[in-house]
C-alpha atoms as a PDB file:
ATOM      1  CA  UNK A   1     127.309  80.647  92.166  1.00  0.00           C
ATOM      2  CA  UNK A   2     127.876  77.562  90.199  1.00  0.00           C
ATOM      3  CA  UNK A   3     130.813  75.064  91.681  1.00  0.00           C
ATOM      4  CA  UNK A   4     132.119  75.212  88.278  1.00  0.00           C
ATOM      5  CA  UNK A   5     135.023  78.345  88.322  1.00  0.00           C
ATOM      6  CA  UNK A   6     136.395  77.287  84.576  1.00  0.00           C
ATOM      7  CA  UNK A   7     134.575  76.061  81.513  1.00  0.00           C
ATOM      8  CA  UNK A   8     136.592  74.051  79.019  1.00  0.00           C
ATOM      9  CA  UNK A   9     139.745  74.863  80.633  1.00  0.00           C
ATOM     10  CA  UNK A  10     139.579  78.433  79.004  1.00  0.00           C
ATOM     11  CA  UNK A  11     136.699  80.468  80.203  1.00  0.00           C
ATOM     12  CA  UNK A  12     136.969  81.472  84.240  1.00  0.00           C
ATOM     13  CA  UNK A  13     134.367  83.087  86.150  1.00  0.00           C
ATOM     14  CA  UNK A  14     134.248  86.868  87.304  1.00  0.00           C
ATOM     15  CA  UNK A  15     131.569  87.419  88.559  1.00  0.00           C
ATOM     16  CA  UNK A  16     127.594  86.228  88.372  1.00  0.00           C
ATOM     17  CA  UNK A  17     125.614  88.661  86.446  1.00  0.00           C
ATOM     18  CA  UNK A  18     121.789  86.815  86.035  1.00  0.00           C
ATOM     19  CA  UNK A  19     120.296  83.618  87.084  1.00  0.00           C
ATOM     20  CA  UNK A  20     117.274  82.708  85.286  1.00  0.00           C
ATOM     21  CA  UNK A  21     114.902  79.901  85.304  1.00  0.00           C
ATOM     22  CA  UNK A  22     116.710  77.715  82.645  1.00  0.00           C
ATOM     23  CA  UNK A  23     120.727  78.723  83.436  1.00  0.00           C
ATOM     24  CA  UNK A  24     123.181  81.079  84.979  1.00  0.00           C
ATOM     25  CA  UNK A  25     124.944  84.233  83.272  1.00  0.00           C
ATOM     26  CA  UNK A  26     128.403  85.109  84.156  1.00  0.00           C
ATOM     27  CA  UNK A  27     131.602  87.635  83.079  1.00  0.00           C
ATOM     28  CA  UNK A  28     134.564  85.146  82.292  1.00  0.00           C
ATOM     29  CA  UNK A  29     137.832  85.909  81.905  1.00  0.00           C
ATOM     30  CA  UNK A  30     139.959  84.193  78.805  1.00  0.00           C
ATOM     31  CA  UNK A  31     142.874  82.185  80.468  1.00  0.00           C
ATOM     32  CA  UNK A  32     144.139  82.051  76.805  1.00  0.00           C
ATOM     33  CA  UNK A  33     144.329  85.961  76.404  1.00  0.00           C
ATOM     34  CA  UNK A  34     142.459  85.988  73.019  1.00  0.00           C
ATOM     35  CA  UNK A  35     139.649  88.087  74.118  1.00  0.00           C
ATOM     36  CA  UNK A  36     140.403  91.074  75.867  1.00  0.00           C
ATOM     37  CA  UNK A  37     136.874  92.312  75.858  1.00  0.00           C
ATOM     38  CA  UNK A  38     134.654  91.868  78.227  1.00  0.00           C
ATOM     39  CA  UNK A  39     132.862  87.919  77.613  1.00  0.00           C
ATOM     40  CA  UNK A  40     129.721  86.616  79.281  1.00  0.00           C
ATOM     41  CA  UNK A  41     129.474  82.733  79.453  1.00  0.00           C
ATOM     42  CA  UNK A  42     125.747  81.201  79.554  1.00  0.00           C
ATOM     43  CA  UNK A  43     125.591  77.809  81.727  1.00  0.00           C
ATOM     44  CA  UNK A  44     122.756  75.466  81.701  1.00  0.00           C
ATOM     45  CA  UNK A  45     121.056  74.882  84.645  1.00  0.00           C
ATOM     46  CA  UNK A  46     118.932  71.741  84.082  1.00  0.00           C
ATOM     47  CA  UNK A  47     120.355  68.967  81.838  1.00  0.00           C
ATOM     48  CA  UNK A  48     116.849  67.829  80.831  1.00  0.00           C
ATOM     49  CA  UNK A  49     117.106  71.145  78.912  1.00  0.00           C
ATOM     50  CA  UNK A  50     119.687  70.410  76.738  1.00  0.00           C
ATOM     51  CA  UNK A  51     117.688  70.083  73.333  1.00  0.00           C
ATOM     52  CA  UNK A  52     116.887  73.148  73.903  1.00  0.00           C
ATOM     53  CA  UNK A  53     120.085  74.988  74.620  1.00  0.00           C
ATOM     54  CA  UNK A  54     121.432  73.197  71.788  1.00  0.00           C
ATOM     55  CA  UNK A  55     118.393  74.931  69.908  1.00  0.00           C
ATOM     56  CA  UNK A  56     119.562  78.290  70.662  1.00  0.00           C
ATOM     57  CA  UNK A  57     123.215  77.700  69.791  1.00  0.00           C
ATOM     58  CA  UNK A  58     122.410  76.146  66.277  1.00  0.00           C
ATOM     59  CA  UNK A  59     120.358  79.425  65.733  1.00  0.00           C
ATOM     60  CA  UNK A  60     123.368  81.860  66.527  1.00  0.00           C
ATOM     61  CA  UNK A  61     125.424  79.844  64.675  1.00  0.00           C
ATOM     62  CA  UNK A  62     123.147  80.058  61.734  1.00  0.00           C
ATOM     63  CA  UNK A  63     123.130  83.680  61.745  1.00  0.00           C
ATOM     64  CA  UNK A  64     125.444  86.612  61.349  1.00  0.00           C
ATOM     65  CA  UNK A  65     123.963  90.030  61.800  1.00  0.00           C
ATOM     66  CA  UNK A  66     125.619  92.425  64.313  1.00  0.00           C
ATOM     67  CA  UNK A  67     121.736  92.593  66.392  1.00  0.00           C
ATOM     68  CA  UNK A  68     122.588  88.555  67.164  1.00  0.00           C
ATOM     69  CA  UNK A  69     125.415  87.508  69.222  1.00  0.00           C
ATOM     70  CA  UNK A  70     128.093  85.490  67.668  1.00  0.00           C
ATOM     71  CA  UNK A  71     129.329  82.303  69.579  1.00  0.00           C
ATOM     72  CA  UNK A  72     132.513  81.945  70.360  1.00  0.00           C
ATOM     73  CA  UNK A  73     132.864  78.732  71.992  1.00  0.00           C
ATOM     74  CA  UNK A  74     130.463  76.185  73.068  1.00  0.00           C
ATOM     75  CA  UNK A  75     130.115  72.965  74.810  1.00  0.00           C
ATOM     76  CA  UNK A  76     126.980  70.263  74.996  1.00  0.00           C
ATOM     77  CA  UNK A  77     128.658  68.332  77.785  1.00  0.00           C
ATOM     78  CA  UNK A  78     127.685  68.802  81.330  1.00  0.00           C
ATOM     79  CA  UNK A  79     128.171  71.444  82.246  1.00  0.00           C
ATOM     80  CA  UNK A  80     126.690  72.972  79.175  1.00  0.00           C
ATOM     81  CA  UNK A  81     127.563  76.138  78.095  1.00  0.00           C
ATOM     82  CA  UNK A  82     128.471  78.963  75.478  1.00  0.00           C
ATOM     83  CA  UNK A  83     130.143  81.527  75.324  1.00  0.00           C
ATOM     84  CA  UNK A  84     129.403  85.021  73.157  1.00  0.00           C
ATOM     85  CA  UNK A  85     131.016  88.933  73.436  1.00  0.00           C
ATOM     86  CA  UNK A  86     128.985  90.957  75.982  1.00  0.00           C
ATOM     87  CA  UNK A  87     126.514  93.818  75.066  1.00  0.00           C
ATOM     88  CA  UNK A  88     125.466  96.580  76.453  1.00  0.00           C
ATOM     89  CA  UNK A  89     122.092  98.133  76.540  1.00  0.00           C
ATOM     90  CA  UNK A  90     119.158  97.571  78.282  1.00  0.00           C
ATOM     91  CA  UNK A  91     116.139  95.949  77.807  1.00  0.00           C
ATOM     92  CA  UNK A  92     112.937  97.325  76.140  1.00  0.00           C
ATOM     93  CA  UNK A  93     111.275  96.968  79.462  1.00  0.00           C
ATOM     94  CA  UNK A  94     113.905  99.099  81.283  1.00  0.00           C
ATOM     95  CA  UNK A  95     113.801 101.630  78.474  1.00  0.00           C
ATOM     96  CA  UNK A  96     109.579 102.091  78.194  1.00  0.00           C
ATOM     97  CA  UNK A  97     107.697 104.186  77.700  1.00  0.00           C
ATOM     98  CA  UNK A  98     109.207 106.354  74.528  1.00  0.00           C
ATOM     99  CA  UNK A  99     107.922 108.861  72.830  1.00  0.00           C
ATOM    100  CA  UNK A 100     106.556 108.240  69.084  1.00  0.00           C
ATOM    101  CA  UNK A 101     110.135 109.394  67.338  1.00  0.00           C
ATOM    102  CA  UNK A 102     112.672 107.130  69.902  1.00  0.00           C
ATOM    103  CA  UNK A 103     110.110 104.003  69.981  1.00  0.00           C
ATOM    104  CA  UNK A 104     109.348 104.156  66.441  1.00  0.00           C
ATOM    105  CA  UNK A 105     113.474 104.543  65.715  1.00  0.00           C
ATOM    106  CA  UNK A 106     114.432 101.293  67.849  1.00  0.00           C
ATOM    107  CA  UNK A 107     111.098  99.297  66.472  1.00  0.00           C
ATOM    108  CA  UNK A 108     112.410  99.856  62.964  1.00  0.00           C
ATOM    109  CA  UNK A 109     116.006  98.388  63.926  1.00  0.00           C
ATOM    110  CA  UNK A 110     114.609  95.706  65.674  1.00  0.00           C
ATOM    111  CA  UNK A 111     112.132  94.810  62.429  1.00  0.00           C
ATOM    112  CA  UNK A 112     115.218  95.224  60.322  1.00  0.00           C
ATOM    113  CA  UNK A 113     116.699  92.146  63.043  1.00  0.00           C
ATOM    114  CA  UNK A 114     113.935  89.869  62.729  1.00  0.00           C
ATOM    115  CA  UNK A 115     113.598  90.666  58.976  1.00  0.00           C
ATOM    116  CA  UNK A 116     117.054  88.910  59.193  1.00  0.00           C
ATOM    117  CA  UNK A 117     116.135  86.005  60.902  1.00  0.00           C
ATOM    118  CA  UNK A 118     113.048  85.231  58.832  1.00  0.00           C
ATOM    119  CA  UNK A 119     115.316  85.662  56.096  1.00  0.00           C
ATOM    120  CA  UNK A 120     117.763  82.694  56.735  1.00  0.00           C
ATOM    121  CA  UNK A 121     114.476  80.574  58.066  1.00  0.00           C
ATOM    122  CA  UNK A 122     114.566  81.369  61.455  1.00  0.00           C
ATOM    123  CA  UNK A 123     111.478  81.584  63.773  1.00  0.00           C
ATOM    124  CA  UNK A 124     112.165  83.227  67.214  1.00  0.00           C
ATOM    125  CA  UNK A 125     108.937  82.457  68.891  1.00  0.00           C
ATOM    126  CA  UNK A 126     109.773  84.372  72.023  1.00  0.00           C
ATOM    127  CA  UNK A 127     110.061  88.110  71.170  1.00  0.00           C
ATOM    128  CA  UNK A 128     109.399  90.320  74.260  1.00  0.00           C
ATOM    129  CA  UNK A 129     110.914  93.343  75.501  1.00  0.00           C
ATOM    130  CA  UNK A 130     113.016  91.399  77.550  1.00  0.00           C
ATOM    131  CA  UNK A 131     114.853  89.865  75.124  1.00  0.00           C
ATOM    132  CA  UNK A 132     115.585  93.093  73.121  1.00  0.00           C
ATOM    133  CA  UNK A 133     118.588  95.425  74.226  1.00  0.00           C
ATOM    134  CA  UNK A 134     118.556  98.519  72.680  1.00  0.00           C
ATOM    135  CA  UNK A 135     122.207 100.637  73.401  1.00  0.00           C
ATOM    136  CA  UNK A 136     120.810 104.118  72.847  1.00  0.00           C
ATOM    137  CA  UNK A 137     124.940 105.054  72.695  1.00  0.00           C
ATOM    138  CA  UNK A 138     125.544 102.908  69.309  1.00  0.00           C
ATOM    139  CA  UNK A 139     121.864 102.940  68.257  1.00  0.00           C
ATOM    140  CA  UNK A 140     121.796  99.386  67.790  1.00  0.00           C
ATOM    141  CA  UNK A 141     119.483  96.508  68.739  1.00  0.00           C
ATOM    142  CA  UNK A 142     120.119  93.230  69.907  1.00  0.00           C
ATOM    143  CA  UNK A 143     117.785  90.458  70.117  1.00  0.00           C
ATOM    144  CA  UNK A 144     118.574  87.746  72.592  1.00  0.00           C
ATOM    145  CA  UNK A 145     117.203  84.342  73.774  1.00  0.00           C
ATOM    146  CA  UNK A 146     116.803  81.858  71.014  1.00  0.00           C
ATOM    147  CA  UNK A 147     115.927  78.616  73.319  1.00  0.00           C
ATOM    148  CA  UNK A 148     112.850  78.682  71.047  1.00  0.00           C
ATOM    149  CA  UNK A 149     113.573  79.196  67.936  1.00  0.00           C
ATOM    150  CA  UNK A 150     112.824  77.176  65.038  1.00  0.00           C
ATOM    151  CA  UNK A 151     114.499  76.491  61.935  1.00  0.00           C
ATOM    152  CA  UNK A 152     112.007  76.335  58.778  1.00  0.00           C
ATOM    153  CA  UNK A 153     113.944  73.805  57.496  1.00  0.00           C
ATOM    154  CA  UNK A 154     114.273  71.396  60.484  1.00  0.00           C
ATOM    155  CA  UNK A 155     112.622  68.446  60.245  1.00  0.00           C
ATOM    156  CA  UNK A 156     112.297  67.979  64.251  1.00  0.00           C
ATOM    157  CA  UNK A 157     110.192  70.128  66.720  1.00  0.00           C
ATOM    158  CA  UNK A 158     111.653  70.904  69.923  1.00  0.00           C
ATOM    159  CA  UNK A 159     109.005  72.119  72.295  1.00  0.00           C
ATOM    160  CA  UNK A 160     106.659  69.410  72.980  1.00  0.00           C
ATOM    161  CA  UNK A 161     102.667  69.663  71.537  1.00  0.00           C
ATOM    162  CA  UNK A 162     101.454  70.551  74.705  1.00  0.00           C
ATOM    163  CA  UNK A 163     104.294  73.347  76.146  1.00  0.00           C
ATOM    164  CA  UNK A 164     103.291  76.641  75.946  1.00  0.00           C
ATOM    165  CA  UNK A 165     105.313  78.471  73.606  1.00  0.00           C
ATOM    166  CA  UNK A 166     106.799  81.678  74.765  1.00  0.00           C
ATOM    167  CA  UNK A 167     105.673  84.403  76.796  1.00  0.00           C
ATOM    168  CA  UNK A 168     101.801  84.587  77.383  1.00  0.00           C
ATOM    169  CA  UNK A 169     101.524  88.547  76.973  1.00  0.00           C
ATOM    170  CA  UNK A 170     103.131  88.052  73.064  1.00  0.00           C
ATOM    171  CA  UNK A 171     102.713  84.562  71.760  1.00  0.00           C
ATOM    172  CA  UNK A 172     100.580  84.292  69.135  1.00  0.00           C
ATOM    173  CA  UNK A 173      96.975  83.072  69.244  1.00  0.00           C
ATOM    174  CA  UNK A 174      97.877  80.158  67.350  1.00  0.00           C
ATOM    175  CA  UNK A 175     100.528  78.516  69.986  1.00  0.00           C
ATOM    176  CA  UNK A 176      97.807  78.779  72.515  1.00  0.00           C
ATOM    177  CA  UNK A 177      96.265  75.529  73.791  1.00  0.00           C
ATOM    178  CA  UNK A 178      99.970  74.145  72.802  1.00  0.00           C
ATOM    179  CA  UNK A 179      99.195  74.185  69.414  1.00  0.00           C
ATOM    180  CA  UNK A 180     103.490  74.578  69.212  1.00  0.00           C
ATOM    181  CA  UNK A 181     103.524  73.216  65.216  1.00  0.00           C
ATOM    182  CA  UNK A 182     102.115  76.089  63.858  1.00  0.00           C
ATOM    183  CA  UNK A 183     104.867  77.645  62.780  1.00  0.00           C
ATOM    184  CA  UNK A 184     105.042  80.815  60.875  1.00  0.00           C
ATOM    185  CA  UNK A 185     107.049  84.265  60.092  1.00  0.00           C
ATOM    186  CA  UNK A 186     103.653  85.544  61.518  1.00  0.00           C
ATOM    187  CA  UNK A 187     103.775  83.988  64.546  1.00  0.00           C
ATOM    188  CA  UNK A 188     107.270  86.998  65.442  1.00  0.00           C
ATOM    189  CA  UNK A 189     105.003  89.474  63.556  1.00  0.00           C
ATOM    190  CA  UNK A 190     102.522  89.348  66.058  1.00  0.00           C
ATOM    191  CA  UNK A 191     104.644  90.021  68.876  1.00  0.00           C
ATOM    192  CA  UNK A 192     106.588  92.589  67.312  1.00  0.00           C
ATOM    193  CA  UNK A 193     102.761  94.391  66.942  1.00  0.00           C
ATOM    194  CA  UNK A 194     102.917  94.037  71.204  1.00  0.00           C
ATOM    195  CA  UNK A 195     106.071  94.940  71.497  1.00  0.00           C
ATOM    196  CA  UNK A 196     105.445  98.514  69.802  1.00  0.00           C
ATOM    197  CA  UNK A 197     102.779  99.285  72.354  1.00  0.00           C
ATOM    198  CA  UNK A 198     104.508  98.503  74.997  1.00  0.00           C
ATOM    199  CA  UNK A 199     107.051 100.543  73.960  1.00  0.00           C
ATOM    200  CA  UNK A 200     104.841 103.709  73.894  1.00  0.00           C
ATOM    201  CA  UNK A 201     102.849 102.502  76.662  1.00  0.00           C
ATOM    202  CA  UNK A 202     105.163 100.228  79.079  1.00  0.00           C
ATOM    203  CA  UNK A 203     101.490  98.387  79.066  1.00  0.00           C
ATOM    204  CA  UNK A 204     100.690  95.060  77.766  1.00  0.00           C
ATOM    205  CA  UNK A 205      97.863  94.974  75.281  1.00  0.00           C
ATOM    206  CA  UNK A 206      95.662  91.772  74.982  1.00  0.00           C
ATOM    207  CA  UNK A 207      94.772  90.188  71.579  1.00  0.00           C
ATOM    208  CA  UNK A 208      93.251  93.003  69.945  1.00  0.00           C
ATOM    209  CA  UNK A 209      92.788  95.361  72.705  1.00  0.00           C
ATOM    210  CA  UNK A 210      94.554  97.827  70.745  1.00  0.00           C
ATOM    211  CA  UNK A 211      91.234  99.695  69.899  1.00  0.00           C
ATOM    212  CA  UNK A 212      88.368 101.538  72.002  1.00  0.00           C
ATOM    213  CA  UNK A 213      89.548 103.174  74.871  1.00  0.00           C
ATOM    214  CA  UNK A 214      92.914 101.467  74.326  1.00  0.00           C
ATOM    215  CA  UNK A 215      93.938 102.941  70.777  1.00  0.00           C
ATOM    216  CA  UNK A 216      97.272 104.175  70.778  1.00  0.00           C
ATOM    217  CA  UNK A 217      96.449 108.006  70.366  1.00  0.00           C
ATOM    218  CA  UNK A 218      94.474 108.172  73.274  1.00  0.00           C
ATOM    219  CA  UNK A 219      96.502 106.937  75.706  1.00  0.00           C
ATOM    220  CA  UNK A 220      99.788 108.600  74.392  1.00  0.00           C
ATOM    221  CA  UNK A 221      97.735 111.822  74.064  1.00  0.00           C
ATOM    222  CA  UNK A 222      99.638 111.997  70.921  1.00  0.00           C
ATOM    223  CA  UNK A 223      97.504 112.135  67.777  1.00  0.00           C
ATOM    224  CA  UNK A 224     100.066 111.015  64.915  1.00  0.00           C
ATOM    225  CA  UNK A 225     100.135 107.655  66.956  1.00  0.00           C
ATOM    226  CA  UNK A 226      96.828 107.381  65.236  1.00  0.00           C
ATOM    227  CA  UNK A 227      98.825 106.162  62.041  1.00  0.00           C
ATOM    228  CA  UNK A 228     100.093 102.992  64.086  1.00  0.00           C
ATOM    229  CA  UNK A 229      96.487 101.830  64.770  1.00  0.00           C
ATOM    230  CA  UNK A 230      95.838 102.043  60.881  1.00  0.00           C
ATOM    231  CA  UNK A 231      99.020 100.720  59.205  1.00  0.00           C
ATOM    232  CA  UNK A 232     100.601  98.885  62.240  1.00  0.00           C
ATOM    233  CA  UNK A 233      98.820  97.400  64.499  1.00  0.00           C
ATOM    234  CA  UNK A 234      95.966  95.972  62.853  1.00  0.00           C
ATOM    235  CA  UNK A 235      98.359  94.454  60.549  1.00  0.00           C
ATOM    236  CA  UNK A 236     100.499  92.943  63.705  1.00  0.00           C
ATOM    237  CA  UNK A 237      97.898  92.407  66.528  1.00  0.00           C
ATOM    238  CA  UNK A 238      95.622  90.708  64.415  1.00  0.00           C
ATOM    239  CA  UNK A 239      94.170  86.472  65.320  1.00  0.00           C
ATOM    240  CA  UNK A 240      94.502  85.263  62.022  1.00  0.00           C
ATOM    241  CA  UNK A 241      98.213  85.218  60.615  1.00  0.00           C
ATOM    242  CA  UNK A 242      97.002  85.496  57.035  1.00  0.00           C
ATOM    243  CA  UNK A 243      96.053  89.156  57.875  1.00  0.00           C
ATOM    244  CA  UNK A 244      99.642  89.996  59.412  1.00  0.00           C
ATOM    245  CA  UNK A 245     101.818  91.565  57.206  1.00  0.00           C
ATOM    246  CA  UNK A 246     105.215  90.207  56.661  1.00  0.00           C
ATOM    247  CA  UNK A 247     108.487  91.611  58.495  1.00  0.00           C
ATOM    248  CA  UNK A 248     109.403  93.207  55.031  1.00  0.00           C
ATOM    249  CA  UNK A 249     106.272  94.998  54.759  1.00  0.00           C
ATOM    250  CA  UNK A 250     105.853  95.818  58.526  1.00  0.00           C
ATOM    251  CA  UNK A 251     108.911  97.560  58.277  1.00  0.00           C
ATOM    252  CA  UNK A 252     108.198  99.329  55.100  1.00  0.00           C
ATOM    253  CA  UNK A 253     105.320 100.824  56.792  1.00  0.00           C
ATOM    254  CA  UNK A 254     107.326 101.626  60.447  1.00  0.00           C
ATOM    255  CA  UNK A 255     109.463 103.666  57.533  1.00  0.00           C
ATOM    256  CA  UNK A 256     106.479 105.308  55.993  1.00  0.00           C
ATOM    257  CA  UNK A 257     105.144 106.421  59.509  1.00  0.00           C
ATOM    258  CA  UNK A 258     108.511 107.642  60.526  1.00  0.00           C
ATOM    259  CA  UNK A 259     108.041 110.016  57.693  1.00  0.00           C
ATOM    260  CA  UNK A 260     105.066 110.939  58.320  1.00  0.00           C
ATOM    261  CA  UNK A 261     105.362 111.911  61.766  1.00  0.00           C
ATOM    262  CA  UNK A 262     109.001 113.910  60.924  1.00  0.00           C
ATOM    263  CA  UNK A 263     107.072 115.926  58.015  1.00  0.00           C
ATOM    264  CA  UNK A 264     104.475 116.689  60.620  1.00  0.00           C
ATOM    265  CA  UNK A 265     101.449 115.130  58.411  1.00  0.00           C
ATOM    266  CA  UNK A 266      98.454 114.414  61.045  1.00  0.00           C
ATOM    267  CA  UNK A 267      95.672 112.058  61.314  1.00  0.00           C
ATOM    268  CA  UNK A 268      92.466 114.386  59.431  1.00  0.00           C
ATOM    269  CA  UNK A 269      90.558 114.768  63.156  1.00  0.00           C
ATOM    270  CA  UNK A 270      89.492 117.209  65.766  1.00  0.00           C
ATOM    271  CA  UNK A 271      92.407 117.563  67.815  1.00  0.00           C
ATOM    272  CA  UNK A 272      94.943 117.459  65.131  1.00  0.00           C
ATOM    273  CA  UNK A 273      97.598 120.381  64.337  1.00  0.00           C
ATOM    274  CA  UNK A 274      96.938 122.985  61.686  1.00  0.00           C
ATOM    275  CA  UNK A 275      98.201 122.007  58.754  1.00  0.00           C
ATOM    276  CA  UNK A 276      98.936 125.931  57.773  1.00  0.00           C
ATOM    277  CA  UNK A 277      99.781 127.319  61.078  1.00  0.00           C
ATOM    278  CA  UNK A 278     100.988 124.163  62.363  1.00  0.00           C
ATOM    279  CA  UNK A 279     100.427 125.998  66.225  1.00  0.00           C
ATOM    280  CA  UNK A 280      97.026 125.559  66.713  1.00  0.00           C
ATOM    281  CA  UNK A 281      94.790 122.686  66.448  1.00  0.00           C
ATOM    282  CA  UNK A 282      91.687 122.022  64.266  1.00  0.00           C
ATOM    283  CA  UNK A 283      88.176 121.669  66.131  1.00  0.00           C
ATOM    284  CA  UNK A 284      84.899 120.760  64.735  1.00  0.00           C
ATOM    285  CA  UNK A 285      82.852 122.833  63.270  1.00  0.00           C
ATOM    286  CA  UNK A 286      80.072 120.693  60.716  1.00  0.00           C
ATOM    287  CA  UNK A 287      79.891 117.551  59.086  1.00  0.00           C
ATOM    288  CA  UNK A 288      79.341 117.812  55.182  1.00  0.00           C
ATOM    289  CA  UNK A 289      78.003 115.332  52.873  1.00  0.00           C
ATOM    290  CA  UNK A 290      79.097 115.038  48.731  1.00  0.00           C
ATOM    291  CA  UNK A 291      77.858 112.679  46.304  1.00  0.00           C
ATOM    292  CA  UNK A 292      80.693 111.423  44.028  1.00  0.00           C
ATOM    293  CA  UNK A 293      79.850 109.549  40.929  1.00  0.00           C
ATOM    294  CA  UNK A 294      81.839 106.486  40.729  1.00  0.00           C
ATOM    295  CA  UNK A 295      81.304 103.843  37.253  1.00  0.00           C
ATOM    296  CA  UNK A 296      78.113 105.934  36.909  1.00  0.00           C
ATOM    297  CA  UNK A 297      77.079 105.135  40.709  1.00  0.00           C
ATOM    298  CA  UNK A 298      76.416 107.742  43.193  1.00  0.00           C
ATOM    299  CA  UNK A 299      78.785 107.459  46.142  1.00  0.00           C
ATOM    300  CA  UNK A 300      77.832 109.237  49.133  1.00  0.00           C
ATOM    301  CA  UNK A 301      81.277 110.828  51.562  1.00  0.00           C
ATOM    302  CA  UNK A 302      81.354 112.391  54.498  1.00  0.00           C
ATOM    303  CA  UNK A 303      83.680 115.146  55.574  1.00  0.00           C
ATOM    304  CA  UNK A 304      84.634 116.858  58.836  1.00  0.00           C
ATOM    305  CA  UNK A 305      84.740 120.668  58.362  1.00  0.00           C
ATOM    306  CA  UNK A 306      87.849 121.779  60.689  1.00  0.00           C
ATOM    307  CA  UNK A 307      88.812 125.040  62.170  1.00  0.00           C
ATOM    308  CA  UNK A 308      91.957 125.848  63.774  1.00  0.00           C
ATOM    309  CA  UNK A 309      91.625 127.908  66.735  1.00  0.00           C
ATOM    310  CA  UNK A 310      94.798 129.661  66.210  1.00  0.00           C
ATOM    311  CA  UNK A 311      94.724 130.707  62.767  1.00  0.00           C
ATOM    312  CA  UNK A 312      91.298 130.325  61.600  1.00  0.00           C
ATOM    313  CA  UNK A 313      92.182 128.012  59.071  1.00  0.00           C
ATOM    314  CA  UNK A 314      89.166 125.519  57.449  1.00  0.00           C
ATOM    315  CA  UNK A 315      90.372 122.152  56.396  1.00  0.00           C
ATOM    316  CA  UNK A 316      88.068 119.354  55.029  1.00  0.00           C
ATOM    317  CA  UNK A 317      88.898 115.589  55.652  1.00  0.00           C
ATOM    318  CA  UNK A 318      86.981 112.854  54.943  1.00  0.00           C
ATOM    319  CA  UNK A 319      85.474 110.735  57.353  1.00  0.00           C
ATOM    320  CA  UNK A 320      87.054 107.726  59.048  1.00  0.00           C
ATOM    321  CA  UNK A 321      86.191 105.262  61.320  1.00  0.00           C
ATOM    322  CA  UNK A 322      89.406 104.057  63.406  1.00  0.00           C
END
């Protein structure tokens, strides 16, 4: 534990809860009784870090959402520290792998908390599932850890051209090669795409792995998961941020899915539930072709003629390539 028992003659040490590579974590106690909940004080470790715990402190302070912490006392002297409410919840890593409903229900609150930030011109640049708590008592999401983030209306960078930026499984194609000033919404986007699989998965997915033998609905066995691959994750997971949608329109579609999936719609394939019987589940049977005039041009489409093998129900869907 840290020499240090008291911070700013206020905040005394209970008890060490984390060390990580950058600072320690501990429960403190508030000598000056104004806090009776429980408090967790975060103490720098190296002083050569300072810009950047100053960083993360300018960021909570910019923000008010109840997914961010609030500060409640800070100092930039050495020893460094500040001070915010304790949470509880664990991490998206402890909580993986969910089922479609549960991941798709904390992925939505956590878009909702980086819609936020985005919002008020902050940049997180280091969303993982380690720096998401999700207390499955209150429902809520917290995201943590702003030592990155950036402030779109900073005129300063504070990660050097050639650091790395972030977490190598979720930082965005564009930091690579320390390519740290290019800067974008898109940029959180991309790693909120990652952070959805590994939710369903508890596997990380590389660039745009997401397809093939990888795509979603074959390794969850579940086939509505199919509607991630289509409205999700090629709009998340994708190397050029012009093609990622924006957190407003990511989570517009995480609340179109979510309806989907509770009114029981499926993905038109072999496999699928019966859309009459809704027990049984539709296998192939032939493949027909119509011509469909279109501004006077003939437009050949292909459809799957589907059975169920419960009911004997015949559905036709058209033909799509995932």
């Amino acid at each position: 534990m840290s020499r240090h028992k008291i911070f700013g003659n206020r905040w005394e040490c209970v008890k060490q809860i984390n060390e990580g590579g950058q600072s320690w974590i501990y429960y403190v106690r508030d000598l000056r009784g104004e806090f009776k909940r429980q408090i967790v004080l975060k103490r720098l470790k190296n002083i050569k870090r300072l810009a950047r715990f100053e960083n993360e402190i300018n960021a909570f302070q910019k923000l008010e959402h109840p997914g961010i912490l609030k500060i409640l006392d800070y100092s930039l002297k050495d020893p460094a520290f500040f001070v915010t409410e304790a949470i509880k919840g664990k991490t998206l890593d402890e909580v993986s792998p969910l089922t479609l409903t549960p991941a798709l229900q904390i992925f939505e609150r956590l878009c909702a908390v980086v819609e936020y930030c985005h919002s008020h011109g902050i940049i997180h640049r280091d969303l993982k599932p380690d720096n998401v708590l999700w207390d499955s008592k209150e429902e809520t999401v917290h995201v943590i850890d702003f030592g990155l983030a950036y402030a779109e209306d900073s005129e300063g960078r504070l990660t050097e051209t050639m650091e790395q930026v972030g977490s190598r499984f979720y930082m965005a194609p564009e930091f690579e090669s320390g390519r740290a000033a290019d800067v974008s919404p898109a940029a959180d986007v991309y790693a909120l795409g990652k952070i959805l699989y590994f939710l369903l998965t508890k596997h990380h997915v590389a660039r745009e792995d997401f397809m093939g033998e990888n795509e979603i609905s074959k390794v969850t066995g579940d086939e509505q998961a199919l509607y991630l691959t289509k409205k999700v994750f090629r709009a998340t997971i994708a190397v050029d941020p012009s093609k990622r949608l924006s957190t407003i329109k990511l989570r517009q579609e995480v609340l179109n899915v979510q309806r989907l999936v509770h009114e029981h719609f499926y993905p038109g394939t072999a496999g699928s539930k019966c859309r009459f019987c809704g027990e049984g589940r539709y296998k192939r049977v032939d493949t027909i072709n119509f011509v469909v005039y279109r501004r006077g041009d003939k437009v050949p489409m292909d459809f799957e003629m589907l059975r169920c093998e419960a009911c004997g129900h015949v559905n036709l869907f058209k033909r799509t390539d995932v």
